[in-house]
C-alpha atoms as a PDB file:
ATOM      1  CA  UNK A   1     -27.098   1.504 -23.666  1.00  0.00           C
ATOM      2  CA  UNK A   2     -27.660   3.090 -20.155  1.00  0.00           C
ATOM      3  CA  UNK A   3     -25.343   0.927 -18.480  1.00  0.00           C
ATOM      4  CA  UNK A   4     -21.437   0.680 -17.724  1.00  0.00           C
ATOM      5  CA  UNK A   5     -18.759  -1.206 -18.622  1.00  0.00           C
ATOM      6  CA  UNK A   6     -18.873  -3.563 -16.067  1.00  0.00           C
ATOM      7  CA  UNK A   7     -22.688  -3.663 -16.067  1.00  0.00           C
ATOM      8  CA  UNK A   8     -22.098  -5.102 -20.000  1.00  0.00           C
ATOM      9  CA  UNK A   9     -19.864  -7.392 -19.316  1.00  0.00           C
ATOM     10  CA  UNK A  10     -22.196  -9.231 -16.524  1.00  0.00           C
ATOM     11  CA  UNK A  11     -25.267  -8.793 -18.518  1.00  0.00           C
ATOM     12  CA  UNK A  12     -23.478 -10.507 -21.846  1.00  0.00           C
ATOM     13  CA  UNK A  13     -21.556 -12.871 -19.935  1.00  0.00           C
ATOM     14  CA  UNK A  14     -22.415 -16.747 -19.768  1.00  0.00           C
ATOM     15  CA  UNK A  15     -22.661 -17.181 -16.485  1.00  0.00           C
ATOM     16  CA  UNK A  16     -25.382 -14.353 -16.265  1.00  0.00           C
ATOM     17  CA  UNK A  17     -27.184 -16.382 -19.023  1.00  0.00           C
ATOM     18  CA  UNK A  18     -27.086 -19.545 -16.725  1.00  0.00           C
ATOM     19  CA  UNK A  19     -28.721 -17.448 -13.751  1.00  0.00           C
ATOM     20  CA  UNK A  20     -31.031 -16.362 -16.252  1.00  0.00           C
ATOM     21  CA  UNK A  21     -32.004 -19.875 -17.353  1.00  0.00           C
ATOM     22  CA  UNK A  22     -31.723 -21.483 -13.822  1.00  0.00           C
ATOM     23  CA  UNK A  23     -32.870 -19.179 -11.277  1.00  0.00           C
ATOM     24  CA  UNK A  24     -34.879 -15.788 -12.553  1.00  0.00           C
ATOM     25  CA  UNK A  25     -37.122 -17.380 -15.482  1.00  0.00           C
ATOM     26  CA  UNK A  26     -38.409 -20.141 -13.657  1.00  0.00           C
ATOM     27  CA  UNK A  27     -39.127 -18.393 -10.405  1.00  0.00           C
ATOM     28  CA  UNK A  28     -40.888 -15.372 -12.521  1.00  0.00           C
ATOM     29  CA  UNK A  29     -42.337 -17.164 -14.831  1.00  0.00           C
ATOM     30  CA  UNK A  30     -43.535 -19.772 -12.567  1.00  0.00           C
ATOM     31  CA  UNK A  31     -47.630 -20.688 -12.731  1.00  0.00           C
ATOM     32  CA  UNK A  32     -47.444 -18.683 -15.685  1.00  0.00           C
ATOM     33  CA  UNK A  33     -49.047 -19.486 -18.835  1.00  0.00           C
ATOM     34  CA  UNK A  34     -47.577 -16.758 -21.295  1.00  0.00           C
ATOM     35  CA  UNK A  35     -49.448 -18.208 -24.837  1.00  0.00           C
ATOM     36  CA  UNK A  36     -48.910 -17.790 -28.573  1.00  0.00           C
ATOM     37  CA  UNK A  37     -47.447 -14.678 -29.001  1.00  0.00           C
ATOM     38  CA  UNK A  38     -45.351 -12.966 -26.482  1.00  0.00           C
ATOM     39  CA  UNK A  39     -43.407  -9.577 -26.387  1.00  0.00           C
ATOM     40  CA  UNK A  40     -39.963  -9.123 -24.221  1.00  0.00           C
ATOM     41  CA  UNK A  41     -39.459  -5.301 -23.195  1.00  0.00           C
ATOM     42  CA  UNK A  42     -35.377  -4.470 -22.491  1.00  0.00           C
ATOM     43  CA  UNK A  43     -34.129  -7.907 -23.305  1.00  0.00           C
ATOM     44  CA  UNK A  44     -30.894  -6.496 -23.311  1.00  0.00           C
ATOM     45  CA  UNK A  45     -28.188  -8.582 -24.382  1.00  0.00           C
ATOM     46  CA  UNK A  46     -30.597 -11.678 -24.738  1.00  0.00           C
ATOM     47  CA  UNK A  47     -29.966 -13.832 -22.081  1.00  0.00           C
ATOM     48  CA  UNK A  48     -33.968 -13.816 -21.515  1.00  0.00           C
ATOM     49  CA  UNK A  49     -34.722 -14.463 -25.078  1.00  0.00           C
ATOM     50  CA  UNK A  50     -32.266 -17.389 -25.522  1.00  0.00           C
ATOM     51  CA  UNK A  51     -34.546 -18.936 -23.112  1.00  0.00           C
ATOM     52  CA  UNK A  52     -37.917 -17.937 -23.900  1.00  0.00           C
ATOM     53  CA  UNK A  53     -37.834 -18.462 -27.697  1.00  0.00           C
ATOM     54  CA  UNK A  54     -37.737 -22.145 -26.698  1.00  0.00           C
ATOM     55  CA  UNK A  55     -40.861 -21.717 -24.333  1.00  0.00           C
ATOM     56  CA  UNK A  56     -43.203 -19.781 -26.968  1.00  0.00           C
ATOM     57  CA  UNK A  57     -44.414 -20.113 -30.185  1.00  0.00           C
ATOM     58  CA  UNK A  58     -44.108 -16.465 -31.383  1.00  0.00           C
ATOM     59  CA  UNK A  59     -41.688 -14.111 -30.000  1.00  0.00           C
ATOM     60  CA  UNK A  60     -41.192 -10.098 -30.464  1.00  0.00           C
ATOM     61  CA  UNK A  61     -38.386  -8.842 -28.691  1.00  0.00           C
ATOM     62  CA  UNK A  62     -37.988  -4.791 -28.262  1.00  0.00           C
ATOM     63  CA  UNK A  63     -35.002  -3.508 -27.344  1.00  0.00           C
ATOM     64  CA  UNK A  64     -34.215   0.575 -26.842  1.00  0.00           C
ATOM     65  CA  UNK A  65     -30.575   0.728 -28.030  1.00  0.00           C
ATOM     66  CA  UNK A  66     -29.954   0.355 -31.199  1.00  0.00           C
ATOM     67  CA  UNK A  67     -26.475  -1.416 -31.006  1.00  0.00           C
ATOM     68  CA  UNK A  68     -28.211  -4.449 -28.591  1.00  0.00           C
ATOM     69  CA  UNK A  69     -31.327  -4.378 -31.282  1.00  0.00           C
ATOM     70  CA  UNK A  70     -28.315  -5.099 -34.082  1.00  0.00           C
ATOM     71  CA  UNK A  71     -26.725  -7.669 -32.300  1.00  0.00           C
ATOM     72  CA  UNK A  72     -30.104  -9.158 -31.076  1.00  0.00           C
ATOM     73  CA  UNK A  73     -31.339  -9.557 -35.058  1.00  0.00           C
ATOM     74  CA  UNK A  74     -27.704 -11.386 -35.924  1.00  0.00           C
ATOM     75  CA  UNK A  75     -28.096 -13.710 -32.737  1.00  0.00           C
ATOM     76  CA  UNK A  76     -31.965 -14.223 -33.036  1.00  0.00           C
ATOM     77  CA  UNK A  77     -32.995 -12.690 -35.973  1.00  0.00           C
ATOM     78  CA  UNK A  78     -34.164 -16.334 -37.520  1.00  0.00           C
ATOM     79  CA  UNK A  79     -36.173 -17.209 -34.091  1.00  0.00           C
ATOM     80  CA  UNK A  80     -37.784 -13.880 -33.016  1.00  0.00           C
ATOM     81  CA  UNK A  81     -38.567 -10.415 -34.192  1.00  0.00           C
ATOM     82  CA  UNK A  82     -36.221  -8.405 -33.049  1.00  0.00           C
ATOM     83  CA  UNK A  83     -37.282  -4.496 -32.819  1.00  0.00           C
ATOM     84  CA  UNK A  84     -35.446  -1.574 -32.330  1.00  0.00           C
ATOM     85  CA  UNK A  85     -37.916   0.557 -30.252  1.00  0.00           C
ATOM     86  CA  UNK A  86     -38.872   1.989 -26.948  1.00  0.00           C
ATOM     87  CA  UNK A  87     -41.133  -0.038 -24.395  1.00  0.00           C
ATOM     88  CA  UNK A  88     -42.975   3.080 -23.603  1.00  0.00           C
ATOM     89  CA  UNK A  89     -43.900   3.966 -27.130  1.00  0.00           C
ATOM     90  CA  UNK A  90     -43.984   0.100 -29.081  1.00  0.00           C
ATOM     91  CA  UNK A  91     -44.577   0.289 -32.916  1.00  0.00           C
ATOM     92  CA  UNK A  92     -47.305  -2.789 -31.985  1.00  0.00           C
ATOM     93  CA  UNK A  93     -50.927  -3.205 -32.451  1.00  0.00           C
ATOM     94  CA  UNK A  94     -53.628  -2.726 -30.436  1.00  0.00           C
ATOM     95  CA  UNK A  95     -54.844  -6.128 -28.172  1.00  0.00           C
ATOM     96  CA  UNK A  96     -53.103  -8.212 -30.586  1.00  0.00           C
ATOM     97  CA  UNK A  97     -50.516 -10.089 -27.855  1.00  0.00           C
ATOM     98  CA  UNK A  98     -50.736 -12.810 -25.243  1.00  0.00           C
ATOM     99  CA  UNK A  99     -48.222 -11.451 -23.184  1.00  0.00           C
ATOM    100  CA  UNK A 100     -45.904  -8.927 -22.327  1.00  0.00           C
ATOM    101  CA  UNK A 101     -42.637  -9.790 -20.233  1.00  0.00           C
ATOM    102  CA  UNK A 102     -40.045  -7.916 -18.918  1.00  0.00           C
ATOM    103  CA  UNK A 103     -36.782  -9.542 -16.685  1.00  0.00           C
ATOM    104  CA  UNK A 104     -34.649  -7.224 -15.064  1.00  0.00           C
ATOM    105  CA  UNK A 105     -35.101  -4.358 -16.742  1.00  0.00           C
ATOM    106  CA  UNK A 106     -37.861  -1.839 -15.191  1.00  0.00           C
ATOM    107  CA  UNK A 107     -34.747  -0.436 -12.672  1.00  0.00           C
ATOM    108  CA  UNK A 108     -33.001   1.015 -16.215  1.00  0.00           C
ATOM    109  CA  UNK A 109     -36.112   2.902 -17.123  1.00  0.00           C
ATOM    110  CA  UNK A 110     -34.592   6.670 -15.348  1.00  0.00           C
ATOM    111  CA  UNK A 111     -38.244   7.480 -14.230  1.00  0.00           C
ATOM    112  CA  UNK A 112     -40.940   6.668 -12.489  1.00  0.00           C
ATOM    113  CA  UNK A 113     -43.058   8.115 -15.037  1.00  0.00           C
ATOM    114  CA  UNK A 114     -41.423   6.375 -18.060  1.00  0.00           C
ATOM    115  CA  UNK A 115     -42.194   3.192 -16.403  1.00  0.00           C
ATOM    116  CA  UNK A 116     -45.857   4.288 -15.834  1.00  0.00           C
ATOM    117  CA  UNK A 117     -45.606   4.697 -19.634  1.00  0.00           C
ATOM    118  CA  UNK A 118     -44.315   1.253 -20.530  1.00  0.00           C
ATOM    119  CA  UNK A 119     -47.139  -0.199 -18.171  1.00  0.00           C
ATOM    120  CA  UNK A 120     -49.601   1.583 -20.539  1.00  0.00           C
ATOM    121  CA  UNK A 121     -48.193  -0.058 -23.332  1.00  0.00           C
ATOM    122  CA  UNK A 122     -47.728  -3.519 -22.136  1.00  0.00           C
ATOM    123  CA  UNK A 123     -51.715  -2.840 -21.254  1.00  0.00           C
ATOM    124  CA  UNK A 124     -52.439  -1.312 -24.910  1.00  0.00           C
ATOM    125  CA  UNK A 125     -50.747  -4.332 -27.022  1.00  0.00           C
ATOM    126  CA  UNK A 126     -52.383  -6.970 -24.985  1.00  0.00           C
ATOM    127  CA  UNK A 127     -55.378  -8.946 -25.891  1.00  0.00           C
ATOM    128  CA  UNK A 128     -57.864  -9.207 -23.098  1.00  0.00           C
ATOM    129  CA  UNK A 129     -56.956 -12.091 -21.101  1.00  0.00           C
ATOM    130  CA  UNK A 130     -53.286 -11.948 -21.456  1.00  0.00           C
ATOM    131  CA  UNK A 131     -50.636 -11.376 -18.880  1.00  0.00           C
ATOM    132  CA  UNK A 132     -48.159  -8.851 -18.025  1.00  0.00           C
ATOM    133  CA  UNK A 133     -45.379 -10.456 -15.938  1.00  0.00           C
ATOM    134  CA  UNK A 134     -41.474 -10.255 -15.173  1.00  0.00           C
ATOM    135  CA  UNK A 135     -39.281  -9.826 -12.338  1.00  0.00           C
ATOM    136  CA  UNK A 136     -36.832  -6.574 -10.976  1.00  0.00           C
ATOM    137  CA  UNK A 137     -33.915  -6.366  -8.790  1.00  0.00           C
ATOM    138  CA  UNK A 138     -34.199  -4.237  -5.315  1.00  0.00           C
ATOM    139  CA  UNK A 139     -31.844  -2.181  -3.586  1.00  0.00           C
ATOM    140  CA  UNK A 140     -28.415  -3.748  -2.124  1.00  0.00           C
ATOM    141  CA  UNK A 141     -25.500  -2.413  -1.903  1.00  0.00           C
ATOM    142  CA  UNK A 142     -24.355  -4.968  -5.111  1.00  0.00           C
ATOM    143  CA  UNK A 143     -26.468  -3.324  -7.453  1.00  0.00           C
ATOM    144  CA  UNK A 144     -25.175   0.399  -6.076  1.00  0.00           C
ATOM    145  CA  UNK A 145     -22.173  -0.765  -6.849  1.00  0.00           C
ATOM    146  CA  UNK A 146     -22.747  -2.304 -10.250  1.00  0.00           C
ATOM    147  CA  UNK A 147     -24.441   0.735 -11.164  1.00  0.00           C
ATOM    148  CA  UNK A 148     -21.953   3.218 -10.408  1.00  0.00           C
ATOM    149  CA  UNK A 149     -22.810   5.860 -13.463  1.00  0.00           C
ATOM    150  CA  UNK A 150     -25.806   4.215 -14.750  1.00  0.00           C
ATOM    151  CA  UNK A 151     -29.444   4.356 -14.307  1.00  0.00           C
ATOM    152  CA  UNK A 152     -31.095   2.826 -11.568  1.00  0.00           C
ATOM    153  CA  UNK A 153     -34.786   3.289 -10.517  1.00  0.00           C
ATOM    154  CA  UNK A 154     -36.181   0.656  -9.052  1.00  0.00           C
ATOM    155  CA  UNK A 155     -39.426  -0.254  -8.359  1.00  0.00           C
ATOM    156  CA  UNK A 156     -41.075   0.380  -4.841  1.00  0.00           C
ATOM    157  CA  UNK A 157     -42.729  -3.362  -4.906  1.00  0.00           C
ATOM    158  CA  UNK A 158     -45.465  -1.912  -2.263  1.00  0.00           C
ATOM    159  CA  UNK A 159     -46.856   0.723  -4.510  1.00  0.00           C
ATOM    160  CA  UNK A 160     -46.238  -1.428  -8.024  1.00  0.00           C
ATOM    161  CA  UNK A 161     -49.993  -3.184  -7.375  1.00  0.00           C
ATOM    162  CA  UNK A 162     -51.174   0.429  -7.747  1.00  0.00           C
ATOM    163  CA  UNK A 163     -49.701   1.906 -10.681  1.00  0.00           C
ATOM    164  CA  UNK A 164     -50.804  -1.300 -12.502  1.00  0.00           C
ATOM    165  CA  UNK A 165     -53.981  -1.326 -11.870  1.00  0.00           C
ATOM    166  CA  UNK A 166     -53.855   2.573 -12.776  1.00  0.00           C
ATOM    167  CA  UNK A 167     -52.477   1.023 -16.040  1.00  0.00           C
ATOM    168  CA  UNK A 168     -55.838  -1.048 -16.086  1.00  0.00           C
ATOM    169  CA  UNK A 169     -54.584  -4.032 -15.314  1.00  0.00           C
ATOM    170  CA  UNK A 170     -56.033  -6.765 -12.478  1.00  0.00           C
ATOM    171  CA  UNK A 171     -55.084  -9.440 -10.314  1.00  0.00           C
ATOM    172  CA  UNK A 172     -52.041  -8.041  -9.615  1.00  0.00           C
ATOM    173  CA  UNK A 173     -49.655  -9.769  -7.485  1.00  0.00           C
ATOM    174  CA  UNK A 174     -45.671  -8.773  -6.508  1.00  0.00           C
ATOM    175  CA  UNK A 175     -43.783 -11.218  -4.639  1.00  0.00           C
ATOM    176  CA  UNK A 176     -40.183 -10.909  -2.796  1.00  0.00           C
ATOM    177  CA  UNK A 177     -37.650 -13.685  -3.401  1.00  0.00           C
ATOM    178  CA  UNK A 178     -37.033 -15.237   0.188  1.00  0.00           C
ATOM    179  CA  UNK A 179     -33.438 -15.225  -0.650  1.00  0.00           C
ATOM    180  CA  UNK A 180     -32.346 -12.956  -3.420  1.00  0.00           C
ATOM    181  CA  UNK A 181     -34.946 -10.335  -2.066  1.00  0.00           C
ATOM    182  CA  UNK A 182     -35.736  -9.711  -6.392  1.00  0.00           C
ATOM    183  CA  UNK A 183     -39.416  -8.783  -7.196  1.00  0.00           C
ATOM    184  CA  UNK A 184     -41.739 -10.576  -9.336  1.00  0.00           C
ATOM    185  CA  UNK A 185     -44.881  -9.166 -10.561  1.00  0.00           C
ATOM    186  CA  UNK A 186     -47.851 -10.105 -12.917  1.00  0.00           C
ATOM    187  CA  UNK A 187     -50.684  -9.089 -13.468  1.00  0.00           C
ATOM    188  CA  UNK A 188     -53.577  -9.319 -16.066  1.00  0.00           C
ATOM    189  CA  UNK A 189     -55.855  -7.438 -18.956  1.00  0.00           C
ATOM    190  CA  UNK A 190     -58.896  -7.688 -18.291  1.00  0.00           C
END
């Protein structure tokens, strides 16, 4: 997994969970409605997907290292499909999903390119209609620091409208968080 030691322990830890639950999915998520069948890009250690398998019928779940996708099928195995697979290249079909979500995870993608890619994607598996939305840290010195030797490319959230609608998506919208300064985007298939 492209992150370090430290930058596991946060991401599996409880209290990152919590945050999850409390503060990042129902400010990103908010006025959302995310319907049937969703997919979750990078959910990591599954502190998302603890939470969203509640919210949606039908979850997929697809995760880019292999050891996470593991643990993710023993943890949630019974309540979503878990897939090991990359974000820019799903094994999913065409138009067949409600939405596609993706929480703190776009800055681990190394390039700006690759995320480009996994725009594309989130576009191609949707049906018309459904909604691409999620939420991305910003620069700080805090996430420097808690990427020391990991990837970290975030997302310009001036020039994100842009490269979505180059994906083909509409009614884009990115918001700043008046105190955490985090991004939230969404944005839809027409």
């Amino acid at each position: 997994m492209p992150m370090n030691e430290a930058h596991q322990q946060l991401c599996s830890s409880e209290e990152w969970a919590q945050t999850v639950r409390d503060r990042i999915l129902p400010w990103a998520l908010e006025d959302i409605e995310l319907g049937d069948d969703v997919v979750e890009i990078g959910p990591g250690y599954g502190a998302n997907l603890r939470v969203l398998v509640d919210l949606v019928p039908s979850l997929t779940a697809v995760e880019i290292d292999g050891a996470t996708a593991r643990l993710l099928q023993r943890d949630w195995g019974g309540r979503a499909r878990i897939l090991h697979a990359d974000a820019a290249r799903m094994p999913l079909p065409d138009a067949a999903y409600s939405a596609v979500v993706g929480f703190t995870m776009l800055h681990h993608v190394p390039t700006d390119e690759l995320q480009d890619r996994v725009f594309a994607e989130a576009f191609r598996v949707l049906r018309p209609g459904g909604v691409f939305a999620g939420s991305d840290s910003q620069p700080s010195r805090e996430l420097d620091e808690l990427h020391v030797g990991d990837v970290m490319n975030t997302v310009d959230p001036a020039g994100l409208p842009t490269r979505l609608k180059a994906a083909g998506f509409t009614d884009t919208a990115v918001l700043l968080h008046p105190e955490t300064g985090g991004m939230r985007f969404r944005a839809r298939k027409p």
